[in-house]
N, C-alpha and C. Protein backbone atom coordinates (compact mmCIF):
# COMPACT_ATOMS: atom_id res chain seq x y z
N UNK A 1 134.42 125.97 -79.43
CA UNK A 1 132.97 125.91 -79.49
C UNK A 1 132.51 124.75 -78.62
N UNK A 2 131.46 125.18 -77.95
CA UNK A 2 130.97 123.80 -76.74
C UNK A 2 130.08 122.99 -77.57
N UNK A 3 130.15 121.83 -76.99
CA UNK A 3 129.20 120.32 -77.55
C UNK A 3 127.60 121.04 -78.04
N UNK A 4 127.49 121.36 -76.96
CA UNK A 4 125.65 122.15 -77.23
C UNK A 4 125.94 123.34 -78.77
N UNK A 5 127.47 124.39 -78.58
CA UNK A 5 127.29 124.92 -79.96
C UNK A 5 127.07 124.70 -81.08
N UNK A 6 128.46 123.53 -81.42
CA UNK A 6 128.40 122.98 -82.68
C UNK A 6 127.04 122.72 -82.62
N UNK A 7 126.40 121.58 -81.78
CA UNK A 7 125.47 120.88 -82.61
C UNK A 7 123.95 121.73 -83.03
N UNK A 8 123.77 123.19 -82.22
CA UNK A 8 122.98 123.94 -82.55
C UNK A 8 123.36 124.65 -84.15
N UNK A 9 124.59 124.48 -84.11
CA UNK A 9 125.44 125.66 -85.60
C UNK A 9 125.04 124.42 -86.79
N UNK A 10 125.31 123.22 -86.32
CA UNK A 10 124.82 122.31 -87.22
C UNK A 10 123.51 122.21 -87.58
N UNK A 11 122.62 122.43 -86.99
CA UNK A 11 121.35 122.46 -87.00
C UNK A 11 120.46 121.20 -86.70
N UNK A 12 121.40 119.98 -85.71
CA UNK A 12 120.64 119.01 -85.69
C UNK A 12 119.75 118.99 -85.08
N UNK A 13 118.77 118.38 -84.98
CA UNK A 13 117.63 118.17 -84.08
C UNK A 13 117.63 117.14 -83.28
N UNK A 14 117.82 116.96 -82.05
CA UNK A 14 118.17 116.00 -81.53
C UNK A 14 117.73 114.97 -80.78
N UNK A 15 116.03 115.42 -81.24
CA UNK A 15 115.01 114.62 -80.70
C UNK A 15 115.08 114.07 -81.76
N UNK A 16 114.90 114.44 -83.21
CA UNK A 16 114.23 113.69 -84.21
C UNK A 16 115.45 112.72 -85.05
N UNK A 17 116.97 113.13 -84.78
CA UNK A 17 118.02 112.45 -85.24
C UNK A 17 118.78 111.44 -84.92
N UNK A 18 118.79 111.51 -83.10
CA UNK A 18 120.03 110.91 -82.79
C UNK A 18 118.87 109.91 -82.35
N UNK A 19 119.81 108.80 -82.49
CA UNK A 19 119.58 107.06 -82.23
C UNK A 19 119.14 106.66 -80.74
N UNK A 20 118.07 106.02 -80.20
CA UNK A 20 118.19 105.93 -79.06
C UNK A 20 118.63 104.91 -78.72
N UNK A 21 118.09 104.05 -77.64
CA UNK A 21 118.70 103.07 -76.64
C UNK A 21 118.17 101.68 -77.54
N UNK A 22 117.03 101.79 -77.71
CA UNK A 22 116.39 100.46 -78.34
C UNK A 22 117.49 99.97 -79.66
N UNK A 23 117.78 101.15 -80.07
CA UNK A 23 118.30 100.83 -82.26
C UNK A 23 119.83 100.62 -81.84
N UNK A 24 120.09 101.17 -80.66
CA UNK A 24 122.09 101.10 -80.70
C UNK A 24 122.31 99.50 -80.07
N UNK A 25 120.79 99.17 -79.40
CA UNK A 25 121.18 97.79 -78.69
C UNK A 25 120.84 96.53 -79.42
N UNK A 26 119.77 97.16 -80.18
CA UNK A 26 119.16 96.23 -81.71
C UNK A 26 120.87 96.25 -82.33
N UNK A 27 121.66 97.36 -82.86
CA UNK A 27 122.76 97.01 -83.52
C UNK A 27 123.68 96.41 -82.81
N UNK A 28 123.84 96.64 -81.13
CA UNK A 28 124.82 96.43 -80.71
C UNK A 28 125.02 94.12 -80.79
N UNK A 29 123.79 94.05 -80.66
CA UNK A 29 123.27 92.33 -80.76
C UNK A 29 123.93 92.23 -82.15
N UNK A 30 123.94 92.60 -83.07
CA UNK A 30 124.48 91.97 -84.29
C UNK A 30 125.94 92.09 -83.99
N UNK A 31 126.29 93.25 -83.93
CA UNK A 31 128.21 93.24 -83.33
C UNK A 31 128.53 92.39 -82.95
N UNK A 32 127.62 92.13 -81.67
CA UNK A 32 128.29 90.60 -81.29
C UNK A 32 128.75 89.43 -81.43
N UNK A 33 127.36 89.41 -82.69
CA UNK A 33 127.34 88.25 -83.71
C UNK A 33 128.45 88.21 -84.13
N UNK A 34 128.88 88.65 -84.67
CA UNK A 34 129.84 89.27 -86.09
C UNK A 34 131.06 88.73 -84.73
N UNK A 35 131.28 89.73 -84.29
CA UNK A 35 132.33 89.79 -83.00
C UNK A 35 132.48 87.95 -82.95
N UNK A 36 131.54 87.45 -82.17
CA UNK A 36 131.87 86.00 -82.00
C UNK A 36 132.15 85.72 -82.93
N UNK A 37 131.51 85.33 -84.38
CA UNK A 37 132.46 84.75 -85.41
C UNK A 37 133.82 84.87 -85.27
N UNK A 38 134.20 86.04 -85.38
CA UNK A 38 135.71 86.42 -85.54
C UNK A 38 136.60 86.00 -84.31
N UNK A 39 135.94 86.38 -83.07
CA UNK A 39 136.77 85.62 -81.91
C UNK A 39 136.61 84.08 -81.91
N UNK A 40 136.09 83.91 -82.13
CA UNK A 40 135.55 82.06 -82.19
C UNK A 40 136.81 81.23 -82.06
N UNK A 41 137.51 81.82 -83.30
CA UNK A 41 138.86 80.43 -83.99
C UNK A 41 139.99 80.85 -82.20
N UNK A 42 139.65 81.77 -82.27
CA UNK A 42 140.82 82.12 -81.02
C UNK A 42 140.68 81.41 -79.52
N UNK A 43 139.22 81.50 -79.12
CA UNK A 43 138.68 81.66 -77.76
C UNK A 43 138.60 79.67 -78.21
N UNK A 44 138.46 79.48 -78.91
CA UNK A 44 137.88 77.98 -79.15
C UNK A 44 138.19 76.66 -78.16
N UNK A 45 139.86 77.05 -77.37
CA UNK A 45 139.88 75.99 -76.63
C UNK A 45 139.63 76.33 -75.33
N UNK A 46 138.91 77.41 -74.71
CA UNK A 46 138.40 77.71 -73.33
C UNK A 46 137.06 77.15 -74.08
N UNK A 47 136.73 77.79 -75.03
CA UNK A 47 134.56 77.02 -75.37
C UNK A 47 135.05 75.17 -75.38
N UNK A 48 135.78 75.30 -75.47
CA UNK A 48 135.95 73.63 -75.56
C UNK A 48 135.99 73.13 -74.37
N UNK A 49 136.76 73.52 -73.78
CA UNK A 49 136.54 73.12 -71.99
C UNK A 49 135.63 73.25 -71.30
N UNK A 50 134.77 74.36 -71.85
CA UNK A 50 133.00 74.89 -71.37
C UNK A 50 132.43 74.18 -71.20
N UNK A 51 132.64 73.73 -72.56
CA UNK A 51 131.55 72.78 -73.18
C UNK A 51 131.71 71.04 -72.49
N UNK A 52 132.69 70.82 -72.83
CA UNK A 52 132.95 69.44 -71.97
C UNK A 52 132.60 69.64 -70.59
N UNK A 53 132.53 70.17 -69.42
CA UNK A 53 132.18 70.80 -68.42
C UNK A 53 130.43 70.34 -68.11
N UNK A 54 130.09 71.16 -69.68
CA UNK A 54 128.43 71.26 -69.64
C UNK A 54 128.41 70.12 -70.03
N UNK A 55 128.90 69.49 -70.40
CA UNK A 55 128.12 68.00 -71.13
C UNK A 55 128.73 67.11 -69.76
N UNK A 56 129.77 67.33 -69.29
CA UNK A 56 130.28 65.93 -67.68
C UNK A 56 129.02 66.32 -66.26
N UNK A 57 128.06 67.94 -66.98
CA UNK A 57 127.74 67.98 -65.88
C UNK A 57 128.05 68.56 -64.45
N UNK A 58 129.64 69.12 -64.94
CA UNK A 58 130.53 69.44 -63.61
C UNK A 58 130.08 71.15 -63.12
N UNK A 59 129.14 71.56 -62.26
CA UNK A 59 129.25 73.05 -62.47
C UNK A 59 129.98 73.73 -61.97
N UNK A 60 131.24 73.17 -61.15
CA UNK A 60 132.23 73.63 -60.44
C UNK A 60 133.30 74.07 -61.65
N UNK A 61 133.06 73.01 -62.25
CA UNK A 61 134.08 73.07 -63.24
C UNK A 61 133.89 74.50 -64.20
N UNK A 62 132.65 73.88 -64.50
CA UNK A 62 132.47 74.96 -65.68
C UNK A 62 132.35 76.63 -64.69
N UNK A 63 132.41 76.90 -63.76
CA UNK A 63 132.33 78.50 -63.07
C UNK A 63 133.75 78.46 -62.84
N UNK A 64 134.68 77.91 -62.65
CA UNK A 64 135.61 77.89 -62.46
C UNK A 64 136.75 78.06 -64.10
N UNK A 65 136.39 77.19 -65.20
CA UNK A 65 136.48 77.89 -66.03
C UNK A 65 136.49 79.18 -67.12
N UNK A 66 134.72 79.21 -66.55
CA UNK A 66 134.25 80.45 -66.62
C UNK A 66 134.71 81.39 -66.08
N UNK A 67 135.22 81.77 -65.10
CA UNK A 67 135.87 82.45 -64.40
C UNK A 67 136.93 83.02 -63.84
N UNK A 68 137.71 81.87 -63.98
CA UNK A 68 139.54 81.89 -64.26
C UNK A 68 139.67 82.36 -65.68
N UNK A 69 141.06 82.83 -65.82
CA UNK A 69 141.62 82.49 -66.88
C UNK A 69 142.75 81.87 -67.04
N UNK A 70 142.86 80.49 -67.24
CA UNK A 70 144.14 79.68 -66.33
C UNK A 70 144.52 79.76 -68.30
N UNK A 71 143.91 79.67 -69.54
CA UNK A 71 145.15 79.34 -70.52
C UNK A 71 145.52 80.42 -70.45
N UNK A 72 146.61 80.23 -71.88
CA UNK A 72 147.50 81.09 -72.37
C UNK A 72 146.56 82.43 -72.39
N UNK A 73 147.19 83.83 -71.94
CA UNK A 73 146.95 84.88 -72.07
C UNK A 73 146.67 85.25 -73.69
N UNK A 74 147.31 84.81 -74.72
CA UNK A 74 147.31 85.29 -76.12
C UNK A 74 146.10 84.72 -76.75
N UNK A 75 144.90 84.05 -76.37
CA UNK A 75 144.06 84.10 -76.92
C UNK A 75 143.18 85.15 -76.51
N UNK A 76 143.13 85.32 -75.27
CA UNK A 76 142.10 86.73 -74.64
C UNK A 76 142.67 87.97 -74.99
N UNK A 77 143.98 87.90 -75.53
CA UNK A 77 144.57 88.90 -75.99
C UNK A 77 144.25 89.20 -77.61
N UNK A 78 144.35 88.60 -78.20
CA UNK A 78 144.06 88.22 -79.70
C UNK A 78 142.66 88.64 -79.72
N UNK A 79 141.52 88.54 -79.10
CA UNK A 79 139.87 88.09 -79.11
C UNK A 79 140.24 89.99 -78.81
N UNK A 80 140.13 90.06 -77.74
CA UNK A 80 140.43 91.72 -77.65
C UNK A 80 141.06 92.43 -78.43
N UNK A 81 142.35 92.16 -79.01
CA UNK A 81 142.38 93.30 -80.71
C UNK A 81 141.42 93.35 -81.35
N UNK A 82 140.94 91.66 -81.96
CA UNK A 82 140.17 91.61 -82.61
C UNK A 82 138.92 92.76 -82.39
N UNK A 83 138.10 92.74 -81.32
CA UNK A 83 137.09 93.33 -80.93
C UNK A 83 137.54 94.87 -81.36
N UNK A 84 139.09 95.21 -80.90
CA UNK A 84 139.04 96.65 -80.86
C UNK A 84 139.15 97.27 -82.52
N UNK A 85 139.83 96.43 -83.10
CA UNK A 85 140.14 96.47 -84.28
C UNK A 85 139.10 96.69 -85.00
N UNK A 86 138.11 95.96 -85.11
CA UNK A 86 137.02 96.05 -85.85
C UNK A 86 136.18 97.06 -85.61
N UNK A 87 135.92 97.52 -84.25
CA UNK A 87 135.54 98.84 -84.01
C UNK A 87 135.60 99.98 -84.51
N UNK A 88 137.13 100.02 -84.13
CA UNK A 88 138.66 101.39 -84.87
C UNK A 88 137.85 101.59 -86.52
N UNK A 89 138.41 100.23 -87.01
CA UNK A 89 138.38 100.61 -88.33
C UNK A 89 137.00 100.61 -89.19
N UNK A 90 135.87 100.07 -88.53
CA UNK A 90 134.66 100.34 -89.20
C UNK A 90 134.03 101.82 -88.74
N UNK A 91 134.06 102.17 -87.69
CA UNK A 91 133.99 103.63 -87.04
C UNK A 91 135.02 104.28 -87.91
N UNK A 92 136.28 104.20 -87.71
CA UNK A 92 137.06 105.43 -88.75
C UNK A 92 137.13 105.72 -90.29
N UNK A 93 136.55 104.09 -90.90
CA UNK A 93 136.23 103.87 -92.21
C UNK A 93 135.09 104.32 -92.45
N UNK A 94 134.02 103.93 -92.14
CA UNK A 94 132.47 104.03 -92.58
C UNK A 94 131.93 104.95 -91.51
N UNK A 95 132.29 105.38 -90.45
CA UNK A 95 131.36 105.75 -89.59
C UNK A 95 130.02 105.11 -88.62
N UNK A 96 130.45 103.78 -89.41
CA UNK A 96 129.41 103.06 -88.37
C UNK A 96 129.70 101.41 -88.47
N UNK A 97 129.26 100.62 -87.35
CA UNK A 97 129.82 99.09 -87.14
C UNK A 97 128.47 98.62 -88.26
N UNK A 98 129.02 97.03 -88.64
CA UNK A 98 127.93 96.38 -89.54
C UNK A 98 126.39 96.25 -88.96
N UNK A 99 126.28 96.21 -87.53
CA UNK A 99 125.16 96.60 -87.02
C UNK A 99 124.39 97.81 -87.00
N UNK A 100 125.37 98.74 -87.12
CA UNK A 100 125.06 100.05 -87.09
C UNK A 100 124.16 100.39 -88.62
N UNK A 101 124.73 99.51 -89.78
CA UNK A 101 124.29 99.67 -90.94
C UNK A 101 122.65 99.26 -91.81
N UNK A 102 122.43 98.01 -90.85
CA UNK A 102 121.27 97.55 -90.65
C UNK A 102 120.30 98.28 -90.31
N UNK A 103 121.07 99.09 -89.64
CA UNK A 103 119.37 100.21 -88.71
C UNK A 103 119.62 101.85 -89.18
N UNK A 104 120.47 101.72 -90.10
CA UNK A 104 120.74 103.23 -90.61
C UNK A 104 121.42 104.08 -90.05
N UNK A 105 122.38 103.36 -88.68
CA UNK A 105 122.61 104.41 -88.11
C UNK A 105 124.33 105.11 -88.23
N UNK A 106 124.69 106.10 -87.82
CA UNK A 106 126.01 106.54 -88.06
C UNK A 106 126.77 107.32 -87.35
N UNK A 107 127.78 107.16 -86.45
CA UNK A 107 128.42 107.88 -85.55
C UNK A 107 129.24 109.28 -86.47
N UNK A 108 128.49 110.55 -85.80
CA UNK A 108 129.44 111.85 -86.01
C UNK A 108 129.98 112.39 -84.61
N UNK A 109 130.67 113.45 -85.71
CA UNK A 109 131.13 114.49 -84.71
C UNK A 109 129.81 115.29 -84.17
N UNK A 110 130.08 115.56 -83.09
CA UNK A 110 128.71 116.75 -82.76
C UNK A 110 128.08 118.03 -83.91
N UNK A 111 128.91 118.26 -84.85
CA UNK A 111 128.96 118.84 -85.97
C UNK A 111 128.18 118.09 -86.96
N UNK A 112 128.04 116.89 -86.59
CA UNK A 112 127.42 115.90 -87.93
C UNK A 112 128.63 115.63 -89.04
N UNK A 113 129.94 115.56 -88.94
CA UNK A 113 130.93 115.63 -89.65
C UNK A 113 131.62 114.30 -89.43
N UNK A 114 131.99 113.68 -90.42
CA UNK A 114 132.99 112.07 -89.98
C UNK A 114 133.63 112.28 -88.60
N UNK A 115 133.67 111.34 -88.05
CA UNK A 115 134.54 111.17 -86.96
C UNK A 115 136.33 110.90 -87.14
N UNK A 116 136.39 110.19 -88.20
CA UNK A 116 138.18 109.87 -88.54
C UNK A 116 138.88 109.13 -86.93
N UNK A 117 139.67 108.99 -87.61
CA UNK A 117 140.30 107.92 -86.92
C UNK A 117 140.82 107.76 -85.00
N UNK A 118 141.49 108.89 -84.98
CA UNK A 118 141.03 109.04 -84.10
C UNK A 118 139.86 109.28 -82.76
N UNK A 119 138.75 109.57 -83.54
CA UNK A 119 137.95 109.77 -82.24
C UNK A 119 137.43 108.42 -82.50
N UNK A 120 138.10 107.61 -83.34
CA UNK A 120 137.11 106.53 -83.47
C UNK A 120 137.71 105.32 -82.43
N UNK A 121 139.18 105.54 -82.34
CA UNK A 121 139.92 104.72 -81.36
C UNK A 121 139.77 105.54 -79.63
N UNK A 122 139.70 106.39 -79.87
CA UNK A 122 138.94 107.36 -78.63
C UNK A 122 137.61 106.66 -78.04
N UNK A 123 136.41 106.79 -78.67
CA UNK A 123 135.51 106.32 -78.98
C UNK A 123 135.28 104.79 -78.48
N UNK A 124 135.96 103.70 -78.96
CA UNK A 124 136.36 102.49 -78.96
C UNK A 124 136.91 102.23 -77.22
N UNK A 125 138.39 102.77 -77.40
CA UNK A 125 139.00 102.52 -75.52
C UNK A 125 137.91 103.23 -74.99
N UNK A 126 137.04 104.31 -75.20
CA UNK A 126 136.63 104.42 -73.72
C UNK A 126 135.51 103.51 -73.18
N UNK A 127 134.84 103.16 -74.27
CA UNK A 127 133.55 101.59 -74.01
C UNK A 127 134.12 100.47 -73.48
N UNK A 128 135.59 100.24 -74.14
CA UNK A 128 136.27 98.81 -74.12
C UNK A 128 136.69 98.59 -72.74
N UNK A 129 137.62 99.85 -72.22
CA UNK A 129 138.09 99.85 -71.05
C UNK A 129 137.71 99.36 -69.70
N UNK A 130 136.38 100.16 -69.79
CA UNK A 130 135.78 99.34 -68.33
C UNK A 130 135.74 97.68 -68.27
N UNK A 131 135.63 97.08 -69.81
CA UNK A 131 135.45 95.80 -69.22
C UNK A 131 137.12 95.13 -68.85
N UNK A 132 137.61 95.70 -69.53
CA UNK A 132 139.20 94.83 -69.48
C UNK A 132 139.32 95.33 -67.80
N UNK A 133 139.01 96.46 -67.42
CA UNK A 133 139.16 96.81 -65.70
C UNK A 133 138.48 95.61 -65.07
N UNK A 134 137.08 95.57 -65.50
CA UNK A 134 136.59 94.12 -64.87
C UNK A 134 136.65 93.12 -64.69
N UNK A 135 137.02 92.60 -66.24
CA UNK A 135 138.36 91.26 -66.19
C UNK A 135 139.49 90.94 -65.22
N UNK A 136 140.10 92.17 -65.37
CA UNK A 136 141.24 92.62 -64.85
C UNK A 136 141.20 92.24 -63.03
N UNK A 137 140.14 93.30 -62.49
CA UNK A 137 139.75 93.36 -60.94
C UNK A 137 139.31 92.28 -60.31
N UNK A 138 138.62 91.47 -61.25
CA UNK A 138 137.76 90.26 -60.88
C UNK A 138 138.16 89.55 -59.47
N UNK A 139 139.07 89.04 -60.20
CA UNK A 139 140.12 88.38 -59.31
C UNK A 139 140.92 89.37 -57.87
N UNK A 140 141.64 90.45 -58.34
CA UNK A 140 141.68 91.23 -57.47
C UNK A 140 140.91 91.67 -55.87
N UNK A 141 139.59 91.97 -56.52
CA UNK A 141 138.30 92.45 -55.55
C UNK A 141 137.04 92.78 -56.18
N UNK A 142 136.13 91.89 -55.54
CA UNK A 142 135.09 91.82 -56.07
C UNK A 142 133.99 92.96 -55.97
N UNK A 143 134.38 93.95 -55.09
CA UNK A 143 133.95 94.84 -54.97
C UNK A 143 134.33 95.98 -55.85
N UNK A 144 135.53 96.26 -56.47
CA UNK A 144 135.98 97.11 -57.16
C UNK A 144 135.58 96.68 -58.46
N UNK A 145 135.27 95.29 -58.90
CA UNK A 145 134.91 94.69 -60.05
C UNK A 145 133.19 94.89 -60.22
N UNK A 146 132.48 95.12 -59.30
CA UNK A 146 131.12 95.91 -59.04
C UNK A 146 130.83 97.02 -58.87
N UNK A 147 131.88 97.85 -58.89
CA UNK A 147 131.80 98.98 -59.12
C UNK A 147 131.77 99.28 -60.30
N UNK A 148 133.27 98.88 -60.80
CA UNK A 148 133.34 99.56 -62.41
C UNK A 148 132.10 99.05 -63.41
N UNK A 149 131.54 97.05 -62.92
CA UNK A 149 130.85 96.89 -64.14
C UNK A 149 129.26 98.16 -63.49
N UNK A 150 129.19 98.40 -62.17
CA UNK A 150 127.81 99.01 -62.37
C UNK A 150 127.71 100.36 -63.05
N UNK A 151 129.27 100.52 -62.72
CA UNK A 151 129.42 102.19 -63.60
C UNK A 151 129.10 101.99 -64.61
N UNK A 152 129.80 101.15 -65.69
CA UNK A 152 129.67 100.98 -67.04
C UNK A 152 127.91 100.90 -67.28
N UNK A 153 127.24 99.91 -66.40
CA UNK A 153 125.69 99.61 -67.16
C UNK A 153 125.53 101.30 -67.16
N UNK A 154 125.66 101.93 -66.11
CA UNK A 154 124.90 103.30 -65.47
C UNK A 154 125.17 103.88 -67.00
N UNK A 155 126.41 103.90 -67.18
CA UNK A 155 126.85 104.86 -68.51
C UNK A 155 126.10 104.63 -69.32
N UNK A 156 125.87 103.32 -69.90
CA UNK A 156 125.20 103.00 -71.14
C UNK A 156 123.31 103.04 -70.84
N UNK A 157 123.09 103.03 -69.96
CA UNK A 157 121.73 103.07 -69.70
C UNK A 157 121.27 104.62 -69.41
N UNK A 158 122.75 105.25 -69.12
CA UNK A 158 122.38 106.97 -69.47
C UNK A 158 121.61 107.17 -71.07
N UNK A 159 121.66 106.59 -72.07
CA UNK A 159 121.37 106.96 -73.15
C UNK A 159 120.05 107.25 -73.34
N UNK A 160 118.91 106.64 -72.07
CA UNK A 160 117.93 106.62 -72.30
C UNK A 160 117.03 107.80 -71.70
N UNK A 161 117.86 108.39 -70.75
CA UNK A 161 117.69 109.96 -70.40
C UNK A 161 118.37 111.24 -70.83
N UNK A 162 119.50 110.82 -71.23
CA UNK A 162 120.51 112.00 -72.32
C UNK A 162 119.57 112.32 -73.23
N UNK A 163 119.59 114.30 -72.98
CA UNK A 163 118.97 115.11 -74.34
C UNK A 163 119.36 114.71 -75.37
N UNK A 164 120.79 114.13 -75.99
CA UNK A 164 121.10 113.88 -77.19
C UNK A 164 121.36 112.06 -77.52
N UNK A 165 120.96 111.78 -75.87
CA UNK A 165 121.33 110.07 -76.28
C UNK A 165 122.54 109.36 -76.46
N UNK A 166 123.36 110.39 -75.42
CA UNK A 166 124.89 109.87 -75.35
C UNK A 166 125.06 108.82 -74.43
N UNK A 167 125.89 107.84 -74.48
CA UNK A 167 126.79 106.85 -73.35
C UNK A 167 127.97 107.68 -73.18
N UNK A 168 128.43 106.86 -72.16
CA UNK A 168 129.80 107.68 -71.06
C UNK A 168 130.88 107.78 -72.31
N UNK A 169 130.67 106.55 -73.34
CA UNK A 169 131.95 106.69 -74.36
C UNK A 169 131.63 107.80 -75.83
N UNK A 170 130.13 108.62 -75.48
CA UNK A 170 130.02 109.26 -76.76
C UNK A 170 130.17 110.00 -76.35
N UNK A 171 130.25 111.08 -74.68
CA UNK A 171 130.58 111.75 -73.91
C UNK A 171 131.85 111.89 -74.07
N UNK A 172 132.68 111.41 -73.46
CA UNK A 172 134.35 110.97 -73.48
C UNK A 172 134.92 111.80 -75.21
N UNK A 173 134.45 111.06 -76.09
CA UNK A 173 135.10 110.94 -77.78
C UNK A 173 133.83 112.63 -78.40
N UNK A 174 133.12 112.96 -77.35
CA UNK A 174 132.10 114.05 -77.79
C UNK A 174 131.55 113.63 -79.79
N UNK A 175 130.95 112.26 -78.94
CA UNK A 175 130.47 111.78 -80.83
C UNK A 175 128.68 111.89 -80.50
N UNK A 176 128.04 111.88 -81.43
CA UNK A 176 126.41 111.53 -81.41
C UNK A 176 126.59 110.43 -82.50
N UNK A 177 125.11 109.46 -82.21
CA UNK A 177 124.60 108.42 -82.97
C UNK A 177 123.52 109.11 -83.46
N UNK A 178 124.03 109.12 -84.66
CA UNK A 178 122.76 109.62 -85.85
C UNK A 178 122.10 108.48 -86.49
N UNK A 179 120.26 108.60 -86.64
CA UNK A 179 119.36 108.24 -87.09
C UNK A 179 119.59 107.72 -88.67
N UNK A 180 120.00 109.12 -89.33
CA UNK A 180 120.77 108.83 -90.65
C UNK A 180 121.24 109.81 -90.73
N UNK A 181 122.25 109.77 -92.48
CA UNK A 181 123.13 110.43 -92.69
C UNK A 181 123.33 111.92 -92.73
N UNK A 182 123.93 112.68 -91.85
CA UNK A 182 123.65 113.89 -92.36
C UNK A 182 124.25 114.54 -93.44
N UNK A 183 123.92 115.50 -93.62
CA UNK A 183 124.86 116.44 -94.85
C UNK A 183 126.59 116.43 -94.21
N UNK A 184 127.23 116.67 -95.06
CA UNK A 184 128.47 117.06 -94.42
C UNK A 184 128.68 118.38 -94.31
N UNK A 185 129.72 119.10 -93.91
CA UNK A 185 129.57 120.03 -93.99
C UNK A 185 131.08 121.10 -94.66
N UNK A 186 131.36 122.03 -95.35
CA UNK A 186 132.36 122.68 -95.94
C UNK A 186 133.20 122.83 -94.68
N UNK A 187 134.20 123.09 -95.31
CA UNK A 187 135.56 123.54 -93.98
C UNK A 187 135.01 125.24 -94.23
N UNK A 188 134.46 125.96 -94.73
CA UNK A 188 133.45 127.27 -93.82
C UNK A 188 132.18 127.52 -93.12
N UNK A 189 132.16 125.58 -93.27
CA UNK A 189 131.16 125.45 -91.47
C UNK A 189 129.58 125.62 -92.63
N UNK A 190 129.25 125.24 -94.32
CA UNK A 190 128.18 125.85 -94.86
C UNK A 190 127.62 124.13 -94.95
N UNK A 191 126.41 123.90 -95.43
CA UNK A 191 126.32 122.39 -95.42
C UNK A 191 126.39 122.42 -96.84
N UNK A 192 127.43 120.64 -97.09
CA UNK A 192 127.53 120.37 -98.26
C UNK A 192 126.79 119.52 -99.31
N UNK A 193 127.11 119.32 -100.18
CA UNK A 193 126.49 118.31 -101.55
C UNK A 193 125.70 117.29 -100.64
């Protein structure tokens, strides 16, 4: 069944349900929040070098900090589970990040049906990816590192012309951001309790 079936067999409406650009970016600002807390203890001795930087005044220093990654690899590594982790498992648990909860909103299947675990790590790498490419390229070529980040804005700023209000990663994982909760539905496709 194609993306457009289900979600007609479901009966969503997809003007009046799915989440637009303003409420996913209103939630996406709290993620972050949350996100920094949790990366904080990890990332703490690059913000420490930032910061001394900003306070000596040095701005060589601090873009050059900013910009390298001369420590140990295992904190940018650590900060990135973290990020993905929390994603995975609030998407495959609840169906939606702690931001997401604030504004009512809830990632389904095009069906309006949980997403589960997998599409939720689906879901997750395909948003995450472009930036670790950018990280990644930076250094490489700066041109290939302007590519991928302009792809990525393009993707996510698709949401604001998508009939249903998808980004490149709700495309990819074929999920919608719902307004609120829908019914679920029986394994004979009838809507449930």
């Amino acid at each position: 069944m194609s993306g457009a079936m289900a979600v007609e067999a479901a009966g969503i409406d997809l003007d009046r349900e799915t989440a637009g650009f303003g409420q996913r970016a209103a939630a996406a600002v709290i993620d972050t929040l949350v996100l920094f807390a949790l990366t904080t203890p990890l990332v703490l001795p690059w913000l420490e070098q930032l910061m001394s930087a900003v306070m000596a005044a040095d701005v060589d220093l601090f873009f050059d900090l900013l910009l390298e990654y001369d420590l140990a690899w295992w904190p940018l590594a650590g900060a990135c589970t973290v990020v993905f982790g929390y994603a995975v498992f609030m998407l495959g648990r609840y169906g939606r990040t702690l931001g997401m909860m604030v504004f009512g909103l809830r990632v389904t299947n095009l069906d309006g049906t949980h997403i589960g675990w997998g599409k939720a790590a689906l879901r997750t790498a395909a948003y995450v990816v472009p930036d670790v490419a950018a990280a990644v390229l930076y250094d490489q070529n700066e041109l290939a590192w302007s590519l991928v980040s302009g792809l990525r804005i393009i993707g996510l700023l698709w949401i604001m012309v998508d009939g249903a209000h998808q980004g490149y990663h709700d495309k990819i994982a074929r999920t919608l951001v719902m307004r609120k909760r829908l019914r679920s539905l029986r394994s004979d496709g009838t809507p449930g309790p």
